[in-house]
N, C-alpha and C. Protein backbone atom coordinates (compact mmCIF):
# COMPACT_ATOMS: atom_id res chain seq x y z
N UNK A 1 1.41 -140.18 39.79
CA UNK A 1 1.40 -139.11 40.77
C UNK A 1 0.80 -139.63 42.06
N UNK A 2 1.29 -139.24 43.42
CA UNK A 2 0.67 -139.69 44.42
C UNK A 2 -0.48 -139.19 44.87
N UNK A 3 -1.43 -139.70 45.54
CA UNK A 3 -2.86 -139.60 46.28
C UNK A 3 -3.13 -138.22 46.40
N UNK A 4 -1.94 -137.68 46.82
CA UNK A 4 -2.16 -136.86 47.65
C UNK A 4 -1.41 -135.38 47.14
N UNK A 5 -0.80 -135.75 45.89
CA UNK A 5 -0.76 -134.62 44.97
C UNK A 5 -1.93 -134.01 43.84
N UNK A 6 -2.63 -135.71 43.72
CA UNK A 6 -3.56 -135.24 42.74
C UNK A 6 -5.11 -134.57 43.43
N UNK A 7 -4.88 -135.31 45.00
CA UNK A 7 -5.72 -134.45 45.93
C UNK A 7 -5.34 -132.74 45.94
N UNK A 8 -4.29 -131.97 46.16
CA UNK A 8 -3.99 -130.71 45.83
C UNK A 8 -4.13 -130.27 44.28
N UNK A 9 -4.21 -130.68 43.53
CA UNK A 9 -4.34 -130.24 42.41
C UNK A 9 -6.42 -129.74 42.27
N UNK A 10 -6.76 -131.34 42.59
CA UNK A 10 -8.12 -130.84 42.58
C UNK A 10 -8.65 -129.71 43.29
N UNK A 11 -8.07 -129.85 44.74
CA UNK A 11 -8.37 -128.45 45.43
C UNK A 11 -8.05 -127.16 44.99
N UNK A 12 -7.30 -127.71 44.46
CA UNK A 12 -6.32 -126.20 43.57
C UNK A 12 -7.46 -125.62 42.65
N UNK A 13 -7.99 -126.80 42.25
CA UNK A 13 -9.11 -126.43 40.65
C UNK A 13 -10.41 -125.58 41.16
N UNK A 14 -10.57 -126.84 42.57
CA UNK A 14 -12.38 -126.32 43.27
C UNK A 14 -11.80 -124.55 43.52
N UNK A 15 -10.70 -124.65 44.25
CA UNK A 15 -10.59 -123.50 44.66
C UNK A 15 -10.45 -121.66 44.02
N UNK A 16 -9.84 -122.34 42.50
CA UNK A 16 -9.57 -121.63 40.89
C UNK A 16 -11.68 -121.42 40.85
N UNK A 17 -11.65 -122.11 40.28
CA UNK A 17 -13.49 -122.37 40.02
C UNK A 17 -14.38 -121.40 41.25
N UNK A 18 -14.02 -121.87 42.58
CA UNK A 18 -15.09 -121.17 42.98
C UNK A 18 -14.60 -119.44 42.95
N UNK A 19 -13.43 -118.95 43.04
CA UNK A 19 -12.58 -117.90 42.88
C UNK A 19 -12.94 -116.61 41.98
N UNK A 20 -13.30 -118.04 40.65
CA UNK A 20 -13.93 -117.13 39.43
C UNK A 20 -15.38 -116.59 39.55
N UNK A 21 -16.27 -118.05 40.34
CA UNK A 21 -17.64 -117.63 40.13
C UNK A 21 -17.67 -116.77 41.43
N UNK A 22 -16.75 -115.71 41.97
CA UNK A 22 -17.52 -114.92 42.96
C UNK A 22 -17.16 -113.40 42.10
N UNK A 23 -16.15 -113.72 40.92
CA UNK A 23 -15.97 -112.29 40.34
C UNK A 23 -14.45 -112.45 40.42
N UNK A 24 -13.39 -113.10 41.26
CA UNK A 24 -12.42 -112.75 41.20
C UNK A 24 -11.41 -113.17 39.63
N UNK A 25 -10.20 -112.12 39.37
CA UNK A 25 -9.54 -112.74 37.78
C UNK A 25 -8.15 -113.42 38.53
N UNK A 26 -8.30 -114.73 38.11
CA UNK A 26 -7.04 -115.48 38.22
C UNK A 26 -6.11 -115.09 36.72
N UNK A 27 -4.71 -114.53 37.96
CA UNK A 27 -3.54 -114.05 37.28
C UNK A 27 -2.37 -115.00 36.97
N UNK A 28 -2.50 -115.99 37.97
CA UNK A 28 -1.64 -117.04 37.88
C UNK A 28 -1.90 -118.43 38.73
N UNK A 29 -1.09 -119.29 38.28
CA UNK A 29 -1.31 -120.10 39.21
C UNK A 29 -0.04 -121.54 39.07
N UNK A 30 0.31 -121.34 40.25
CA UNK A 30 1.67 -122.35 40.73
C UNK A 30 2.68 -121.10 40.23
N UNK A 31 2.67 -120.48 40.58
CA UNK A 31 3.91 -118.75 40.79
C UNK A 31 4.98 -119.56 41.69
N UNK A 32 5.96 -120.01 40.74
CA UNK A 32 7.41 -119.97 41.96
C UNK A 32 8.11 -118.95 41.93
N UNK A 33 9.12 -118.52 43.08
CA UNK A 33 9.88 -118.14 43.33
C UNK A 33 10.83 -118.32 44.18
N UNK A 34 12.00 -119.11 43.73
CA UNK A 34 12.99 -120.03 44.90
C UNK A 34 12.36 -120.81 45.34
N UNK A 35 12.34 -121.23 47.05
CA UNK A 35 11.79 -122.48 47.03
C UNK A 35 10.00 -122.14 47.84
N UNK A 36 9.80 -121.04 47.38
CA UNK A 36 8.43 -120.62 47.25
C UNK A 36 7.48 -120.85 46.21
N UNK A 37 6.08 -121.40 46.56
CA UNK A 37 4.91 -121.74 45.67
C UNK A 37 3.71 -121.45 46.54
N UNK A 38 3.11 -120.22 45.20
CA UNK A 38 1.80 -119.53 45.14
C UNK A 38 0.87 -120.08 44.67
N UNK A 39 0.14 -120.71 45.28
CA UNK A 39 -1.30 -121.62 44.44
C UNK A 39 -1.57 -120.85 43.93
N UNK A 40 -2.03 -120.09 43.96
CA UNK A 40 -2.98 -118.94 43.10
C UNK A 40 -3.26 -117.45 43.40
N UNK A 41 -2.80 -116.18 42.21
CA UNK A 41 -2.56 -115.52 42.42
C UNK A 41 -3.62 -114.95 41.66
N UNK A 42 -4.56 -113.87 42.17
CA UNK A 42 -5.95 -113.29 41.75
C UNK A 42 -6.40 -111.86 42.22
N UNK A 43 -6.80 -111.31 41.52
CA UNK A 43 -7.03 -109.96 41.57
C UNK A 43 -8.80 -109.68 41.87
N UNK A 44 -8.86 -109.07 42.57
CA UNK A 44 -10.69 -108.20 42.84
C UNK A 44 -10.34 -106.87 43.36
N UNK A 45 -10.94 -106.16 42.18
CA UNK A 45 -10.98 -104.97 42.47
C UNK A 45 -9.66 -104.48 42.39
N UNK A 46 -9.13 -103.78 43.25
CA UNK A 46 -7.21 -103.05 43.16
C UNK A 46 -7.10 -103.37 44.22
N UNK A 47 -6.86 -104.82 44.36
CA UNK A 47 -6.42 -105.92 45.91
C UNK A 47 -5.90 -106.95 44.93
N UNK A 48 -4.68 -107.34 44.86
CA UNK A 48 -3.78 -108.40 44.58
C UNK A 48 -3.82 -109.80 45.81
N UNK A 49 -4.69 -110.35 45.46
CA UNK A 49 -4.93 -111.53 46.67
C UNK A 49 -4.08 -113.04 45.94
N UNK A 50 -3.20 -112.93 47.17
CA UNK A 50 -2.67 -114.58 46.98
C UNK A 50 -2.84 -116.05 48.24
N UNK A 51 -3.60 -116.78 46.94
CA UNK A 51 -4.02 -117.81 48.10
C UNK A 51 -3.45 -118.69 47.90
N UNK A 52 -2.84 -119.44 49.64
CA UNK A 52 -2.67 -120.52 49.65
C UNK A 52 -4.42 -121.62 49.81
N UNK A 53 -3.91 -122.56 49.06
CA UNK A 53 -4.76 -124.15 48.98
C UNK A 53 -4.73 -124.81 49.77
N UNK A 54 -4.97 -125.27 50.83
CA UNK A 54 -5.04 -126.59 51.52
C UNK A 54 -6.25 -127.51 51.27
N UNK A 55 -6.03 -128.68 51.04
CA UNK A 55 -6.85 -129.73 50.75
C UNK A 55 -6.76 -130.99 51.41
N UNK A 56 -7.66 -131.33 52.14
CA UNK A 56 -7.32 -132.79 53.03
C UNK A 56 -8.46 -133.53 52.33
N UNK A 57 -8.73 -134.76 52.54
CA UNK A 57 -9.81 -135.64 52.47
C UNK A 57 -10.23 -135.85 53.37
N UNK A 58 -9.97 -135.52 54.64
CA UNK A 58 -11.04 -135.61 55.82
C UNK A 58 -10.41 -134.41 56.88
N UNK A 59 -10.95 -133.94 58.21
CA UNK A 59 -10.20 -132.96 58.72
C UNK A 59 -10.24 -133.56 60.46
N UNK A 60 -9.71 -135.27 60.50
CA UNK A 60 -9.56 -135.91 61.52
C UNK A 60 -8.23 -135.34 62.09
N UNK A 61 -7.15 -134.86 61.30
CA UNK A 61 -5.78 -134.56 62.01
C UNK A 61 -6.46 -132.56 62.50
N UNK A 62 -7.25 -131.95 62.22
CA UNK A 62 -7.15 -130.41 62.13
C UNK A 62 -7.86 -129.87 60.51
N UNK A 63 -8.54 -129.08 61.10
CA UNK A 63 -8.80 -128.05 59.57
C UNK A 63 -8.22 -128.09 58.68
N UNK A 64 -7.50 -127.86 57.19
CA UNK A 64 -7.43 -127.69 56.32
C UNK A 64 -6.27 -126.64 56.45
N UNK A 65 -6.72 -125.43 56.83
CA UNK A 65 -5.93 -123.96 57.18
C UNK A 65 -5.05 -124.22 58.24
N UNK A 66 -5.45 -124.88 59.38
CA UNK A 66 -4.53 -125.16 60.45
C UNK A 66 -2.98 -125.51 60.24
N UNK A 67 -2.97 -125.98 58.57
CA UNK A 67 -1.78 -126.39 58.32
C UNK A 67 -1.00 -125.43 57.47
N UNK A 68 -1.04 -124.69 58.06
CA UNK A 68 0.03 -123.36 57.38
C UNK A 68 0.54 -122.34 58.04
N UNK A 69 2.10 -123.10 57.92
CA UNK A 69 2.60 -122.50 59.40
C UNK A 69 3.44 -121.36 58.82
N UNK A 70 3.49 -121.36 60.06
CA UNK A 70 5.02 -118.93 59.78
C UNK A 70 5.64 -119.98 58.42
N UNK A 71 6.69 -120.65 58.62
CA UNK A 71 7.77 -120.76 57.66
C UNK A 71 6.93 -120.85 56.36
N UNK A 72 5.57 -121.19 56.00
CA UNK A 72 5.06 -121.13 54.64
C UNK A 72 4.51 -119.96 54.50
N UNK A 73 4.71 -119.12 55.45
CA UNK A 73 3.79 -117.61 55.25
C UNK A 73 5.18 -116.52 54.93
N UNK A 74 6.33 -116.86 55.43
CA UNK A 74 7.38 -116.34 55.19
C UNK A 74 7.78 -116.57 53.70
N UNK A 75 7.75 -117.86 53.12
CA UNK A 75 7.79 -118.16 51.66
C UNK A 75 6.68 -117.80 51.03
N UNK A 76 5.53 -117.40 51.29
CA UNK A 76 4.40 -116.89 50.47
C UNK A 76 4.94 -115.44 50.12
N UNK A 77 5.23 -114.63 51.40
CA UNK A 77 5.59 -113.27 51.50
C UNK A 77 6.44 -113.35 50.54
N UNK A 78 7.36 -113.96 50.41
CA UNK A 78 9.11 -113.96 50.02
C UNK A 78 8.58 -113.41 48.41
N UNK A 79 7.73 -114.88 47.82
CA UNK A 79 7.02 -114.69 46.07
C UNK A 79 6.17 -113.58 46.29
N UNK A 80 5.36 -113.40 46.85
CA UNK A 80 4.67 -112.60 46.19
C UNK A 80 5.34 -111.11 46.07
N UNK A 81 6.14 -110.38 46.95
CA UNK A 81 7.01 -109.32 46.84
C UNK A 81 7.86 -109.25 45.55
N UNK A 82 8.54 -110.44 44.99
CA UNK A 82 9.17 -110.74 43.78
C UNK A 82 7.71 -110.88 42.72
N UNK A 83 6.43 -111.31 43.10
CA UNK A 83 5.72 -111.52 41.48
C UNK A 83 5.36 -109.50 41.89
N UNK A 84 5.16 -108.71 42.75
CA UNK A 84 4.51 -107.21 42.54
C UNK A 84 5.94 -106.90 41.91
N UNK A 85 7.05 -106.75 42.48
CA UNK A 85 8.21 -106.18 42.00
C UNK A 85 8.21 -106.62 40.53
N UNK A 86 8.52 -107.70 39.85
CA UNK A 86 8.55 -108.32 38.42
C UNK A 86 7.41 -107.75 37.54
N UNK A 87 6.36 -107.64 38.13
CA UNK A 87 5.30 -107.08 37.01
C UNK A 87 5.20 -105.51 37.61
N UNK A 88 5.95 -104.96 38.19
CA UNK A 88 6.12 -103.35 38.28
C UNK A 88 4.28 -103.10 38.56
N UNK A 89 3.81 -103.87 39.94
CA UNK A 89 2.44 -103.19 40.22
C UNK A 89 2.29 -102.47 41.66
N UNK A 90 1.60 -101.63 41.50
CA UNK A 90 1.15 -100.64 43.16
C UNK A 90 -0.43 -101.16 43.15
N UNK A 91 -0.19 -102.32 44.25
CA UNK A 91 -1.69 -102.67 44.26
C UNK A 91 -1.48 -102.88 46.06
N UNK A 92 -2.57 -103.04 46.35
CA UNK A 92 -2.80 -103.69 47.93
C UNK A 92 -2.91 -105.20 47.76
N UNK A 93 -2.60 -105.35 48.71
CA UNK A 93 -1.89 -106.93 48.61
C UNK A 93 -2.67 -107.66 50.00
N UNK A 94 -3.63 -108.75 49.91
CA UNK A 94 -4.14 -109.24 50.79
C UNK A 94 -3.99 -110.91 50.86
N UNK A 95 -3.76 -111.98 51.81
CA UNK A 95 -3.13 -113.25 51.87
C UNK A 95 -4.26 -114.05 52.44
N UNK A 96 -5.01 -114.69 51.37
CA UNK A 96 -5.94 -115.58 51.70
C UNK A 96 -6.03 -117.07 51.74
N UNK A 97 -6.42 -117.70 52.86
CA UNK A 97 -6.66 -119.37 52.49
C UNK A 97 -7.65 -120.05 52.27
N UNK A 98 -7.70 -120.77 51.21
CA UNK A 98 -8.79 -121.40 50.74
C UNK A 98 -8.94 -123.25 51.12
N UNK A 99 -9.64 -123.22 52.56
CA UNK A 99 -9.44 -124.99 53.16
C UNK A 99 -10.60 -125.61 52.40
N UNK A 100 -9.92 -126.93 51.51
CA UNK A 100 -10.90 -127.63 50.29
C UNK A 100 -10.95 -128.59 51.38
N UNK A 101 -11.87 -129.41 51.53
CA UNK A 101 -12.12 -130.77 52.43
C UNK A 101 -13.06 -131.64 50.69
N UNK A 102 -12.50 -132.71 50.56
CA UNK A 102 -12.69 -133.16 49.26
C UNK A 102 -12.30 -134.78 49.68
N UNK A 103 -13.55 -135.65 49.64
CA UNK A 103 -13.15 -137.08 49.19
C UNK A 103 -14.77 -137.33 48.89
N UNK A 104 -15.39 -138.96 48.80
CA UNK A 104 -16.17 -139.35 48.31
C UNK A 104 -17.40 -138.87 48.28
N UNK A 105 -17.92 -138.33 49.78
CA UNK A 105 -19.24 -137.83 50.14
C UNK A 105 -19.07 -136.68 50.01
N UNK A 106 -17.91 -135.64 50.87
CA UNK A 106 -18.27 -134.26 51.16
C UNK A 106 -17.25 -133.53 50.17
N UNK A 107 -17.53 -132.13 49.90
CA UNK A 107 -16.53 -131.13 48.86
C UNK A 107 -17.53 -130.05 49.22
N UNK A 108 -16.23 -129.54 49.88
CA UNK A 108 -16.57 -128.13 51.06
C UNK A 108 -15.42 -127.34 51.07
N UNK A 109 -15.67 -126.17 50.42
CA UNK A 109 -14.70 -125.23 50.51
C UNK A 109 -14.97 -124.04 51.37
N UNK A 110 -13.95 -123.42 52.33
CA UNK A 110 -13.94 -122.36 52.75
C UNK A 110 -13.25 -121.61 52.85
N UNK A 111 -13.32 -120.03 52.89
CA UNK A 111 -12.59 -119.31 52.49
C UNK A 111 -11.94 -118.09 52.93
N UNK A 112 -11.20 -118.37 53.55
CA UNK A 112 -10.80 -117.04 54.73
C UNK A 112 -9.72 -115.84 54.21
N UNK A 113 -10.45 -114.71 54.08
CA UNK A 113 -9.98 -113.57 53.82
C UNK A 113 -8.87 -112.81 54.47
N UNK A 114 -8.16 -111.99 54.32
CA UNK A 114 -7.28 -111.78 55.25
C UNK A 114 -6.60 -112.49 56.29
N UNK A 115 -6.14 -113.53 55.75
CA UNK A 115 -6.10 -114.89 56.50
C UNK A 115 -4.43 -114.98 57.52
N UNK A 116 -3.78 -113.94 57.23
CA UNK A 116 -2.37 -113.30 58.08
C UNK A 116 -1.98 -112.14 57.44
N UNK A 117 -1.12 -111.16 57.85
CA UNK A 117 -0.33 -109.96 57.50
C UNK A 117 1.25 -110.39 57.26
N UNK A 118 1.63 -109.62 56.11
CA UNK A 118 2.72 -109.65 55.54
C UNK A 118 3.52 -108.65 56.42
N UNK A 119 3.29 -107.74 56.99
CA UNK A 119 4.32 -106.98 57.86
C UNK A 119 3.52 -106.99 59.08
């Protein structure tokens, strides 16, 4: 696997992990739909929150979050409308990003709530 997949995976994990220890229940995780992918799909409270992951090893090019543009927020929207429709739920639906910064010295996650609107 390359560098830089097994770098997203870990972020994927820090980001699963810290998710849990604030209270939130992970419902899923790697949710496709077409050529859409949901890192992780988690519930607090009656708020259906789906986060995208970004993970760099250093943040010399930009933040972490900086890298998630309309066309991946349009494919986030696209799944998650198909995972509420498929499991027949009436929940509120909020789109969060979780920027992992992860290599030798530092592992720093942050976590931005309401991080764009679906309509």
């Amino acid at each position: 696997m390359a560098h830089h997949n097994e770098l997203g995976k870990i972020g994927e994990q820090l980001a699963t992990n810290y998710l849990v220890s604030i209270g939130y229940e992970i419902l899923a995780r790697n949710y496709y739909y077409n050529k859409a992918e949901i890192d992780i799909i988690a519930r607090t409270g009656d708020t259906l929150v789906i986060v995208e992951v970004k993970t760099r090893n250093n943040d010399y090019f930009g933040d972490p979050q900086e890298f998630v543009k309309s066309s991946k927020i349009k494919l986030l929207v696209k799944a998650a409308d198909e995972y509420v429709i498929s499991n027949d739920l009436d929940v509120e639906i909020r789109f969060d990003i979780i920027a992992v910064l992860k290599n030798k010295t530092t592992e720093q996650i942050e976590h931005f709530e309401n991080a764009f609107y679906h309509f």
